[in-house]
Every structure is written in C-alpha cells, then in structure tokens.
PDB file of N, CA and C in Angstrom:
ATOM      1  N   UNK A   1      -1.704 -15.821   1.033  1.00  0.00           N
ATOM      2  CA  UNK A   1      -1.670 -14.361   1.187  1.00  0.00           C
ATOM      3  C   UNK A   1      -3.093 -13.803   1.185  1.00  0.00           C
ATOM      4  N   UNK A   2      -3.446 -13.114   2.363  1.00  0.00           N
ATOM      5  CA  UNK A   2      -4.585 -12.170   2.002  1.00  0.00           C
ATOM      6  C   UNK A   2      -5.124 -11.663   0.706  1.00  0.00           C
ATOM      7  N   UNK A   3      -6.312 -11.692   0.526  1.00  0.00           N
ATOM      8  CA  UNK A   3      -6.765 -11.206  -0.736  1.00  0.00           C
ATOM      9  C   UNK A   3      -7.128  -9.631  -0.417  1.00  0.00           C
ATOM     10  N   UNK A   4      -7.032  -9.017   0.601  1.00  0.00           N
ATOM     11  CA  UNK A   4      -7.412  -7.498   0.817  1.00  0.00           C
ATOM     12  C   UNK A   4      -5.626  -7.088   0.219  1.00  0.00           C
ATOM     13  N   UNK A   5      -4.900  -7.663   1.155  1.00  0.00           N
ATOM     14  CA  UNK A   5      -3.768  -7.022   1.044  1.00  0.00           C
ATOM     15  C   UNK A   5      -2.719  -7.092  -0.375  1.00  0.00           C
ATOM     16  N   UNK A   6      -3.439  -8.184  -1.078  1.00  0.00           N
ATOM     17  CA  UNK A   6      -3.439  -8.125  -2.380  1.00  0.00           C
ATOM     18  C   UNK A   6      -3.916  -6.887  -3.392  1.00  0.00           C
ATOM     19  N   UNK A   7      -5.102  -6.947  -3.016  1.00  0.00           N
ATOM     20  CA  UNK A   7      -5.857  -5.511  -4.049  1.00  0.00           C
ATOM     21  C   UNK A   7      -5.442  -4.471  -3.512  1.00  0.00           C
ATOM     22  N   UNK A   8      -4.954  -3.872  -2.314  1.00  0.00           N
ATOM     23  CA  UNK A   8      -4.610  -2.835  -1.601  1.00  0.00           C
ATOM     24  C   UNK A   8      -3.241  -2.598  -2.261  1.00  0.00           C
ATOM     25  N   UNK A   9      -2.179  -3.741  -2.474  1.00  0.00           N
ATOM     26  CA  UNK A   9      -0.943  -3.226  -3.166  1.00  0.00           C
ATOM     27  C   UNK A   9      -1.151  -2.920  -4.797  1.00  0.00           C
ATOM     28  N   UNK A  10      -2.369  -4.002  -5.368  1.00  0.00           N
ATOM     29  CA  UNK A  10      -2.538  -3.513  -6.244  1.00  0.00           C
ATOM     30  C   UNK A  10      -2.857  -1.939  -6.742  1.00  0.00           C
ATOM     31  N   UNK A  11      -3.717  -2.004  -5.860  1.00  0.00           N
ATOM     32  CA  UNK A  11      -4.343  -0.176  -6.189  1.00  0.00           C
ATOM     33  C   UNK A  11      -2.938   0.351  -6.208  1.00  0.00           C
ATOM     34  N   UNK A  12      -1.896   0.328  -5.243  1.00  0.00           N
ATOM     35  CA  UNK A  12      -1.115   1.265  -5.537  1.00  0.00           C
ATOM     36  C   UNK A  12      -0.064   1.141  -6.205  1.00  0.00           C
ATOM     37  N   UNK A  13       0.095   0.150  -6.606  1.00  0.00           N
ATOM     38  CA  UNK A  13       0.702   0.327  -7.688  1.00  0.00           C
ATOM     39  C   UNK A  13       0.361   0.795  -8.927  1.00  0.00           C
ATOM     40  N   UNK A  14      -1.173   0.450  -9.456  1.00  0.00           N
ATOM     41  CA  UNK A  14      -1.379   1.125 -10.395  1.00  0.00           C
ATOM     42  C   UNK A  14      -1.602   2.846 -10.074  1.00  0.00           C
ATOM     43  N   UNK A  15      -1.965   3.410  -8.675  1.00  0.00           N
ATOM     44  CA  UNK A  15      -1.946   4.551  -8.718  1.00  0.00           C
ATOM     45  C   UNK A  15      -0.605   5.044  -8.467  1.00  0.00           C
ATOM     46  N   UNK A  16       0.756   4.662  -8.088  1.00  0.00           N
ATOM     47  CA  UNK A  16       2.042   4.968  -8.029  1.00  0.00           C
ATOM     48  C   UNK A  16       2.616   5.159  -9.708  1.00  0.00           C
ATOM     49  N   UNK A  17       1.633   4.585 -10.332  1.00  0.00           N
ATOM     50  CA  UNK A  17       2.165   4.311 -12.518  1.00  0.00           C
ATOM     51  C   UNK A  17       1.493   5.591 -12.474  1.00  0.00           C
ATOM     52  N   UNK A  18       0.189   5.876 -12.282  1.00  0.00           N
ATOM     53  CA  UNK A  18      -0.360   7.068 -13.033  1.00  0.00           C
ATOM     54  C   UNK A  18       0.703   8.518 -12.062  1.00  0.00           C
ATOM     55  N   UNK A  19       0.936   8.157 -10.744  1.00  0.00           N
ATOM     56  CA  UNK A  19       1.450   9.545 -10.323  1.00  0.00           C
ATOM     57  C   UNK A  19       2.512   9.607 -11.191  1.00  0.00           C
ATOM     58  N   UNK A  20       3.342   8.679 -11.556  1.00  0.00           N
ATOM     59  CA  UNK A  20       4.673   8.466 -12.312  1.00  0.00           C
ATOM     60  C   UNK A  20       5.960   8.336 -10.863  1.00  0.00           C
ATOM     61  N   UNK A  21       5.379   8.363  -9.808  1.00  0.00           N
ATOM     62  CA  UNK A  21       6.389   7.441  -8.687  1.00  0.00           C
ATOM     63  C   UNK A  21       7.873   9.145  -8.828  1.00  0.00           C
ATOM     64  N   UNK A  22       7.393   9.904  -8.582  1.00  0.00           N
ATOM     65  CA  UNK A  22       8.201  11.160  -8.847  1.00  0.00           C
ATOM     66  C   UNK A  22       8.915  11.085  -7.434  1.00  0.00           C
ATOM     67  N   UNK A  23      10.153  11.719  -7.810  1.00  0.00           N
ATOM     68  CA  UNK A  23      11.266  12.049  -6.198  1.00  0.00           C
ATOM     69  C   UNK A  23      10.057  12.349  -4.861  1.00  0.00           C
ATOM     70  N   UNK A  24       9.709  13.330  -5.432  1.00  0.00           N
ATOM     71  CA  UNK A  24       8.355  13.916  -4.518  1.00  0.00           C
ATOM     72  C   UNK A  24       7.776  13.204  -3.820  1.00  0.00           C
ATOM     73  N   UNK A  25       7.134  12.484  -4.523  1.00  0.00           N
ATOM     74  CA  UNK A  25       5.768  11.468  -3.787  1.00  0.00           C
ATOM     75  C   UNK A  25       6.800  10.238  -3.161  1.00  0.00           C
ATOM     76  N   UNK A  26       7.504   9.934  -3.749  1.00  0.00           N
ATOM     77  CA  UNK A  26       8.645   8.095  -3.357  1.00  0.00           C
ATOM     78  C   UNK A  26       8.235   8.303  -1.894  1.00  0.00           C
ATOM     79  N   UNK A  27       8.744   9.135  -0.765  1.00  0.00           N
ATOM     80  CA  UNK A  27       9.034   8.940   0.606  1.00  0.00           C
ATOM     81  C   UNK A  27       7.237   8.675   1.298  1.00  0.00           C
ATOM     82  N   UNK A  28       6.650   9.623   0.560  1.00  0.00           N
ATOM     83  CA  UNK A  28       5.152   9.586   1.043  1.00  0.00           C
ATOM     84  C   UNK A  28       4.085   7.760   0.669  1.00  0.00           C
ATOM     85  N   UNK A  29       4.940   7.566  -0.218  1.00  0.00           N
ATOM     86  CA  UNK A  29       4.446   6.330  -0.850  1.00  0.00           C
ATOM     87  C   UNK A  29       4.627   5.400  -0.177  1.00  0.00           C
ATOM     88  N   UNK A  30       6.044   5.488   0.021  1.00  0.00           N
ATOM     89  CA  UNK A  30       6.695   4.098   1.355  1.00  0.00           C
ATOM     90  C   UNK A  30       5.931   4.413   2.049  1.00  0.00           C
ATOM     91  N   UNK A  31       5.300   5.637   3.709  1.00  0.00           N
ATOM     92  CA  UNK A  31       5.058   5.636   4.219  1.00  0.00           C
ATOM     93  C   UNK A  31       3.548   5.359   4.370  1.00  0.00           C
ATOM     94  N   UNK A  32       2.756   5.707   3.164  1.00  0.00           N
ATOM     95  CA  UNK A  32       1.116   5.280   3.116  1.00  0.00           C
ATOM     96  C   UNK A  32       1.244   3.369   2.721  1.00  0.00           C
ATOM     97  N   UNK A  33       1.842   3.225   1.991  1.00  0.00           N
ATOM     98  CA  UNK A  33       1.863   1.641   1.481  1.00  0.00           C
ATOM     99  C   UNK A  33       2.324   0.922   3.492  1.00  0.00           C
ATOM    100  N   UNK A  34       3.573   1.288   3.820  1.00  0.00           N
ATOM    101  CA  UNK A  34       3.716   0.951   5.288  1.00  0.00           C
ATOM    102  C   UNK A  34       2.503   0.905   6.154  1.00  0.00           C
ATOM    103  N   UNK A  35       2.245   1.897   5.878  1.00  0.00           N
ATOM    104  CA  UNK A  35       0.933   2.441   7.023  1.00  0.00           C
ATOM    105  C   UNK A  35      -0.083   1.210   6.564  1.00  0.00           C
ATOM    106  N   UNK A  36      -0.265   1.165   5.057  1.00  0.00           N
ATOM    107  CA  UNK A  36      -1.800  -0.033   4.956  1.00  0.00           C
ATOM    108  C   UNK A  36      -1.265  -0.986   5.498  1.00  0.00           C
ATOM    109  N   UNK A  37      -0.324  -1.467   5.386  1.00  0.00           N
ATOM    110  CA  UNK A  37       0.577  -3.045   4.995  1.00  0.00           C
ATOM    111  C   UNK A  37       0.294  -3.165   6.714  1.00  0.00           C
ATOM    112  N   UNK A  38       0.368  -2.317   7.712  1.00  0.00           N
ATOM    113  CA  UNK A  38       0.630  -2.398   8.841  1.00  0.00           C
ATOM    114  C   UNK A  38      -0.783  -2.519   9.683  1.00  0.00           C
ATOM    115  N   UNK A  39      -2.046  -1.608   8.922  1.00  0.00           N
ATOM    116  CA  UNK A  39      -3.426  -2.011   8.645  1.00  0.00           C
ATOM    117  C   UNK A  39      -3.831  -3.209   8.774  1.00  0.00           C
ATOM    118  N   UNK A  40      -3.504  -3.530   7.895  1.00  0.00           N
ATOM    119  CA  UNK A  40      -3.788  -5.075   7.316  1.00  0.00           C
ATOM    120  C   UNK A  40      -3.654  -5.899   7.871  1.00  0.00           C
ATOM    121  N   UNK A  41      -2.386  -6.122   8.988  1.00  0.00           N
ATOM    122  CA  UNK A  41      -1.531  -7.122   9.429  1.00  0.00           C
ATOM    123  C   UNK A  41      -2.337  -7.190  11.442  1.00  0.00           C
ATOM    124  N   UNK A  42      -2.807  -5.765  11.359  1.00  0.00           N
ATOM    125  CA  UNK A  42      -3.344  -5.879  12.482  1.00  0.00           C
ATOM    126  C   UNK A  42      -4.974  -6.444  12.151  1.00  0.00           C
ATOM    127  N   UNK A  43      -5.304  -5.876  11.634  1.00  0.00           N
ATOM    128  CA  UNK A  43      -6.977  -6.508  11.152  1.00  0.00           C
ATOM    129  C   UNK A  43      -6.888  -8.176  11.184  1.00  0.00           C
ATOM    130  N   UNK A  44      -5.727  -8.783  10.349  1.00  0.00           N
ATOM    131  CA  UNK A  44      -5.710 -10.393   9.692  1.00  0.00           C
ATOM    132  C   UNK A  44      -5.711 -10.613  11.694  1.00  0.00           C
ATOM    133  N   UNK A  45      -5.080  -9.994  12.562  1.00  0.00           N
ATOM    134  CA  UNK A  45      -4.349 -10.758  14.212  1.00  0.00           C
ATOM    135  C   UNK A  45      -5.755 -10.874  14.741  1.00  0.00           C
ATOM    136  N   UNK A  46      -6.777  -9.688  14.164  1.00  0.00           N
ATOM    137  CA  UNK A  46      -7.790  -9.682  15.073  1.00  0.00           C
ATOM    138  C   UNK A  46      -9.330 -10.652  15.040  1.00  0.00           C
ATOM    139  N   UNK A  47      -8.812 -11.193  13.353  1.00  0.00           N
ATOM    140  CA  UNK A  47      -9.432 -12.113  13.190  1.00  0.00           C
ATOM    141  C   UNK A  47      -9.833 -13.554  14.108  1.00  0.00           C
TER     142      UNK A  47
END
C-alpha cells in the first residue's frame, strides 16, 4: 500500500475525531476522503 495514501487517511481520520464526524460533515467527508483516494490512485498510474 502506498505510504502517501496511508498518511492522507490518516490525517483524516484523526481530523474526522476532532470534528466529532457530526450528521453535518459525514456526506462532505465521504466526498473529500473519495476525492483524495481518487487523487492518489491517479498520481500512483502516472508513475
């Protein structure tokens, strides 16, 4: 497994603990975590 895409889920998870992962933020969260995860996956192709 990638080591970027490692620390990248890390960060958010620890910043998803401090928001407290509220109704609010959940849908925005999937969609920024998607969005890196999808980042990532193109960067590793272009290698």
């Amino acid at each position: 497994m990638n080591v970027t895409r490692i620390t990248l889920f890390t960060v958010f998870e620890i910043m998803k603990i401090r928001v407290g992962f509220h109704s609010s933020f959940q849908s925005q969260w999937v969609i920024v975590t998607n969005f890196m995860f999808c980042l990532c996956s193109v960067s590793d192709h272009q290698r």
